[in-house]
Protein backbone atom coordinates (compact mmCIF):
# COMPACT_ATOMS: atom_id res chain seq x y z
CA UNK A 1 62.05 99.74 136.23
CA UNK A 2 63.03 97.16 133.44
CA UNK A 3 64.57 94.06 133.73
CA UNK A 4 67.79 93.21 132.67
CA UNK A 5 70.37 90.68 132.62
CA UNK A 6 71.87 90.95 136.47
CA UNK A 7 68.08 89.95 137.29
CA UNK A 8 67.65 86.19 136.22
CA UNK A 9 70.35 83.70 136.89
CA UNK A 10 73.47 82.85 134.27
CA UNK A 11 72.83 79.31 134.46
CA UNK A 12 70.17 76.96 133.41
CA UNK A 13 68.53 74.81 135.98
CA UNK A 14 69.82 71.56 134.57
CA UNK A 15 73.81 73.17 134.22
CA UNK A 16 73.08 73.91 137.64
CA UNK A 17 72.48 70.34 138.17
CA UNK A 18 74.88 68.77 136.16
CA UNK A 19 77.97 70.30 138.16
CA UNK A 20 76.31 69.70 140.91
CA UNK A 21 76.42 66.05 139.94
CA UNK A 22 79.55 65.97 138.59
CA UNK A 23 81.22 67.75 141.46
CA UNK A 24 79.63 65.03 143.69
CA UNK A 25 81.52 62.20 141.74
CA UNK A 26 85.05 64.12 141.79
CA UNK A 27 85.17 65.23 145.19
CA UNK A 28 84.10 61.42 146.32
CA UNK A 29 87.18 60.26 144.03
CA UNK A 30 89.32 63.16 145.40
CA UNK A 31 88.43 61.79 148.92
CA UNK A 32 89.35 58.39 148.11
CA UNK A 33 92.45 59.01 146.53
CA UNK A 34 93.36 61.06 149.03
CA UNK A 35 92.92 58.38 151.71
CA UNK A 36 95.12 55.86 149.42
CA UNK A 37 98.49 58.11 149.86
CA UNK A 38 98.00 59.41 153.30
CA UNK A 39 100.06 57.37 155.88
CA UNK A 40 99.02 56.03 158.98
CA UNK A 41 95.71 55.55 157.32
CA UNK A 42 92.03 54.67 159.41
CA UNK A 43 91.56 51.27 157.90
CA UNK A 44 87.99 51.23 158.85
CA UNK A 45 87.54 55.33 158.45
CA UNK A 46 85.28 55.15 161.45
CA UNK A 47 87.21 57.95 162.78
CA UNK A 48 85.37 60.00 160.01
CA UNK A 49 81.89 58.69 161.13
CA UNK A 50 81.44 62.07 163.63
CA UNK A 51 82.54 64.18 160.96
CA UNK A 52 80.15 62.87 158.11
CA UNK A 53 77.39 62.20 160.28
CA UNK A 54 77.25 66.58 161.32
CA UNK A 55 77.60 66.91 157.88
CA UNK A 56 75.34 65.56 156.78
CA UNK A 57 72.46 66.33 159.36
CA UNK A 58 73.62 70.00 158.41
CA UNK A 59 73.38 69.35 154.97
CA UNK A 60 69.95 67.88 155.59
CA UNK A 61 68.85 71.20 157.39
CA UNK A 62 70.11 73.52 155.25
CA UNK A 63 68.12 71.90 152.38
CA UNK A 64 64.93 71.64 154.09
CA UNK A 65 64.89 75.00 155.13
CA UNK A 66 65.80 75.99 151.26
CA UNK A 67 62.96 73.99 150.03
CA UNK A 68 60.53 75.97 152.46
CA UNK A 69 61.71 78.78 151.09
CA UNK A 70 61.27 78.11 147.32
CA UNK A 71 58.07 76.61 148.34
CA UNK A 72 56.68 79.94 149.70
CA UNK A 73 58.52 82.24 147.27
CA UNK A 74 56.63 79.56 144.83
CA UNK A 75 53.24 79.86 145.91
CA UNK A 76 53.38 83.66 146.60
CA UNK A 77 53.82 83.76 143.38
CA UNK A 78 51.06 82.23 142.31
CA UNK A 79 48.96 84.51 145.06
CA UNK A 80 50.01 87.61 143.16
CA UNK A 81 48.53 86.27 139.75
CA UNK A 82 45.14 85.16 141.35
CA UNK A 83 45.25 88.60 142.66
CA UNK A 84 46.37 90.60 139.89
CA UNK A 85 43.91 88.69 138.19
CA UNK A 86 40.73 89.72 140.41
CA UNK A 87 42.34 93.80 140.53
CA UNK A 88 42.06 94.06 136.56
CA UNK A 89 38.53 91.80 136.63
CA UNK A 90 36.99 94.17 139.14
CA UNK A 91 38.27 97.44 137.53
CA UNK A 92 37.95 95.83 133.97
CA UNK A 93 33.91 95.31 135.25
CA UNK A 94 33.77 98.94 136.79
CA UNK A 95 34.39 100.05 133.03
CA UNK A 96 30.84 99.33 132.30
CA UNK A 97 29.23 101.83 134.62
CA UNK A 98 30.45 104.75 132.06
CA UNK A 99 27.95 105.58 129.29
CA UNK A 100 29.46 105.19 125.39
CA UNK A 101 32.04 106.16 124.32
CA UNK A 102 34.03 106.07 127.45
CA UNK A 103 33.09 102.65 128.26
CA UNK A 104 34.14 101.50 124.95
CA UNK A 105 37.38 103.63 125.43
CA UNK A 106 38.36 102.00 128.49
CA UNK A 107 37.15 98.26 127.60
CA UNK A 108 40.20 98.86 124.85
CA UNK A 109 43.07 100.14 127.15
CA UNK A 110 41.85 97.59 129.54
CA UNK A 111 42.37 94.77 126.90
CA UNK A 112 45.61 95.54 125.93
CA UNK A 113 46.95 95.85 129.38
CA UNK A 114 45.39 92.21 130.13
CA UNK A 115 47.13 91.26 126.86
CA UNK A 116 50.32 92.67 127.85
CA UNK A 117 50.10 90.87 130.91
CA UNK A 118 49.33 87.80 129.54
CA UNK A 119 52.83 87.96 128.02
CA UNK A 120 54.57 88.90 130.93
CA UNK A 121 53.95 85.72 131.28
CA UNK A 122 54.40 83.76 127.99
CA UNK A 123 57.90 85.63 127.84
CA UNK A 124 59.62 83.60 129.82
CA UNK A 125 63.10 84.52 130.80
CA UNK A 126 63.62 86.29 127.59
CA UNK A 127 64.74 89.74 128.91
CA UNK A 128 63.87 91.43 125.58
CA UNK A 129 60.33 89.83 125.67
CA UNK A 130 59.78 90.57 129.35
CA UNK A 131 60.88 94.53 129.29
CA UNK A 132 58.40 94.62 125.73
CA UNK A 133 55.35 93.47 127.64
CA UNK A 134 56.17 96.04 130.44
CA UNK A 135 56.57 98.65 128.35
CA UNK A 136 53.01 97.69 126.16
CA UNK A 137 51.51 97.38 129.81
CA UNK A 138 53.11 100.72 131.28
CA UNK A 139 51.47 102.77 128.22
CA UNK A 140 48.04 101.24 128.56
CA UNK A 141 48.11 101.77 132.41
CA UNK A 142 49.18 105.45 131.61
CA UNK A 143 46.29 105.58 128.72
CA UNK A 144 43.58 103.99 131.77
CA UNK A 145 44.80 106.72 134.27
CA UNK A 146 44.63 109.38 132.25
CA UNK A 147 41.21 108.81 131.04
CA UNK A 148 39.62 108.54 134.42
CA UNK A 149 41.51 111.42 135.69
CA UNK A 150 40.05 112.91 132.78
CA UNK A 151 36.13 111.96 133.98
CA UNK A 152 36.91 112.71 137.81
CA UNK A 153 35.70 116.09 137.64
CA UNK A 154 33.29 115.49 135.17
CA UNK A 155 29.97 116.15 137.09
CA UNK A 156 28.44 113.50 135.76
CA UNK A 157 31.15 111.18 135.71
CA UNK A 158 32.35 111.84 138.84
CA UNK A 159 30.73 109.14 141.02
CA UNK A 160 31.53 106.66 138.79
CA UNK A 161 35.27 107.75 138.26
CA UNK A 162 35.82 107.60 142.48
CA UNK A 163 35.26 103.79 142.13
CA UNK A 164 37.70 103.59 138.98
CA UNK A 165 40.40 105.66 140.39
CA UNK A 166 40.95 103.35 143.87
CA UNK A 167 40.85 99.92 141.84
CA UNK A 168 43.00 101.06 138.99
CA UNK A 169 45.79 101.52 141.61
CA UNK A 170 45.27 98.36 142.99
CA UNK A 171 45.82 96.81 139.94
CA UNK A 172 49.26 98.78 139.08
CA UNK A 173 50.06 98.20 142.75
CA UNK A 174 49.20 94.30 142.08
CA UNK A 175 51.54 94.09 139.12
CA UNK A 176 54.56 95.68 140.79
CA UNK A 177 53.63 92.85 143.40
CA UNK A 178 53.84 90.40 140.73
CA UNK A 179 56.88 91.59 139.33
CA UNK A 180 59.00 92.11 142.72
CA UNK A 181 57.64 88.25 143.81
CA UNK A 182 58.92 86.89 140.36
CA UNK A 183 61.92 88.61 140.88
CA UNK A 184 63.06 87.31 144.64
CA UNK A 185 64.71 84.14 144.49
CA UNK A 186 66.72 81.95 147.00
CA UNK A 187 69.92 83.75 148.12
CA UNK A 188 72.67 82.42 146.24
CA UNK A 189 74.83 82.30 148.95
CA UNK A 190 72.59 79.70 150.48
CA UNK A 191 73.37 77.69 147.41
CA UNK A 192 76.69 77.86 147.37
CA UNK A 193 76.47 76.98 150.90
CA UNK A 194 74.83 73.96 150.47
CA UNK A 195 76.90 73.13 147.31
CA UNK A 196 80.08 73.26 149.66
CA UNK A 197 78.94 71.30 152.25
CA UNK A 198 77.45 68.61 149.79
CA UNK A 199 80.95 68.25 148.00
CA UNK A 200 82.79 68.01 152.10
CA UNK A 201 80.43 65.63 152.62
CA UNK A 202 81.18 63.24 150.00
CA UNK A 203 84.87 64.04 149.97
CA UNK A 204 84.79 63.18 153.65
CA UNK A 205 82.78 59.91 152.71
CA UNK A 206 85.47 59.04 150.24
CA UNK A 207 88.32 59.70 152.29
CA UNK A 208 86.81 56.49 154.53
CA UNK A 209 86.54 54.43 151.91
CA UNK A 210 89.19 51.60 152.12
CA UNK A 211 88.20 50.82 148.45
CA UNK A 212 86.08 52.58 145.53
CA UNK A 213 84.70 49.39 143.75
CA UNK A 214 81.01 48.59 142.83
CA UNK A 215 79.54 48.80 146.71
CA UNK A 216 80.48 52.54 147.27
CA UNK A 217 80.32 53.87 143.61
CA UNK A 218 77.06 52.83 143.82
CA UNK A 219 76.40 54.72 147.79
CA UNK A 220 77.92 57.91 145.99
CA UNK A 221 75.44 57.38 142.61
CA UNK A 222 72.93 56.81 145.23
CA UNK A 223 74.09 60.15 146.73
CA UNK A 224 74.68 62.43 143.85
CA UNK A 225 71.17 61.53 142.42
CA UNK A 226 69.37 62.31 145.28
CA UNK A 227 70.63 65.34 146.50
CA UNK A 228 70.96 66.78 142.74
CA UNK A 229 66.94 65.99 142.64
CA UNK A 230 66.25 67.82 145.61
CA UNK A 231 68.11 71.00 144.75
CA UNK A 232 66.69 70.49 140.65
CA UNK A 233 63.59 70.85 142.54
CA UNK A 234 64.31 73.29 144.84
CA UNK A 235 65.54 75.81 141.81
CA UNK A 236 62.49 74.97 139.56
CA UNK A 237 60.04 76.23 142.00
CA UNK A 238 62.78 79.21 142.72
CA UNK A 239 62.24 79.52 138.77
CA UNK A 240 58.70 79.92 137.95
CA UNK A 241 58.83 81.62 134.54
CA UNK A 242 61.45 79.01 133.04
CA UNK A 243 61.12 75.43 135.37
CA UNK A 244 59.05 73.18 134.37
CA UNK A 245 56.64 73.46 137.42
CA UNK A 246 54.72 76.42 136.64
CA UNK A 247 51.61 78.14 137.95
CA UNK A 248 49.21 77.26 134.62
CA UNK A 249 46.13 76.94 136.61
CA UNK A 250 46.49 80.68 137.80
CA UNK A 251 47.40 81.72 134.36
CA UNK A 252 44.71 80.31 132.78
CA UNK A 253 42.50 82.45 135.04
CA UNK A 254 44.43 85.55 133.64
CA UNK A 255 43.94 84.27 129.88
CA UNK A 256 40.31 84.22 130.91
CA UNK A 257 39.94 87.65 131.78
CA UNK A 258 39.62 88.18 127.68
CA UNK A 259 36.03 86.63 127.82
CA UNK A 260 35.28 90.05 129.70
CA UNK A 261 36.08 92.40 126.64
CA UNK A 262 34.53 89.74 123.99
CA UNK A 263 30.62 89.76 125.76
């Protein structure tokens, strides 16, 4: 199946951000002003202190456990290219046990699915780039297939062809791994959730404020930048193909894989 446009997110990591921030700075003002026209008003807003303390603690939670879980969709991730990797190496070797021209034949196909593969990855989020490199891969998995079912009842290919057969679908099976991992990100409900909470939070925090001078713009700065670091962080490791943390060091294993068809 192809990718398209309901698959990636609409917004860029640092728009994401950016409201984020900017929502943090309102919704502190909101609180404050607020505060200013309400009657009866808790001089010392230490009635509030329950209230923003739970918040907070929950707010706390719910990011840690959405870290985690970037964190593992993250290095999954970067499992199913080390083993996408070794599934195309091993079948990519098992090439050579076929006499000329079929080794030759499949050393080719096998090449330009690596190739294609390679710019599954260099595409990015560019949908138009990422469905091109499936389609180049698709063919050249259909070419690989249909040469070794080809040879499997060749008598004197047959041997050789029962080792191809089980390791080419590992390595299709490894790419829709790759694909489907790439694909799963953080709920965005959980997001939102944690969005909400961050902007009761600081609305919360503002309505206790008995002033909004240098002292607690500086708490809410203080605020805003961290938590708007932790989520940044939290969505670039949701966002392998686009964030800036990216698995190199397991892509630079599949670039390798071209040695193999240049010895």
């Amino acid at each position: 199946m192809l990718l398209d446009e309901n698959s990636m997110y609409v917004l860029k990591i640092w728009q994401i951000c950016v409201i984020l921030f900017i929502g943090i700075l309102v919704f502190a003002y909101l609180g404050y002003r607020t505060e200013s026209r309400t009657l009866n008003r808790d001089r010392d807003g230490n009635g509030f202190e329950p209230a923003k303390t739970g918040l907070i603690t929950l707010l706390s939670l719910l990011m840690g456990f959405t870290f985690s879980m970037s964190g593992e969709r993250y290095q999954s991730y970067k499992k199913s290219i080390i083993d996408e990797v070794n599934c195309i190496s091993n079948a990519a070797l098992k090439s050579n046990l076929y006499p000329e021209p079929y080794r030759s034949e499949f050393r080719k196909y096998f090449s330009e699915y690596t190739e294609a593969r390679i710019s599954f990855y260099d595409a990015g989020t560019s949908i138009d780039k990422l469905n091109e490199s499936k389609i180049k891969s698709g063919d050249a998995g259909k070419k690989l297939w249909a040469l070794s079912s080809k040879l499997f009842n060749d008598p004197q290919m047959g041997n050789v062809s029962r080792l191809m057969v089980p390791s080419l679908t590992e390595m299709f099976n490894a790419a829709i791994t790759r694909d489907a991992t790439l694909r799963s990100k953080v709920p965005v409900w959980t997001l939102l959730l944690i969005f909400v909470i961050t902007f009761l939070t600081v609305y919360i925090t503002g309505y206790g404020c008995n002033s909004f001078r240098r002292k607690e713009i500086i708490y809410v700065l203080s605020f805003a930048v961290a938590v708007t670091l932790v989520i940044y962080i939290i969505l670039d490791l949701d966002r392998p193909d686009s964030g800036l943390i990216k698995p190199t060091v397991e892509q630079e294993a599949m670039i390798e894989l071209r040695n193999i068809f240049t010895e």
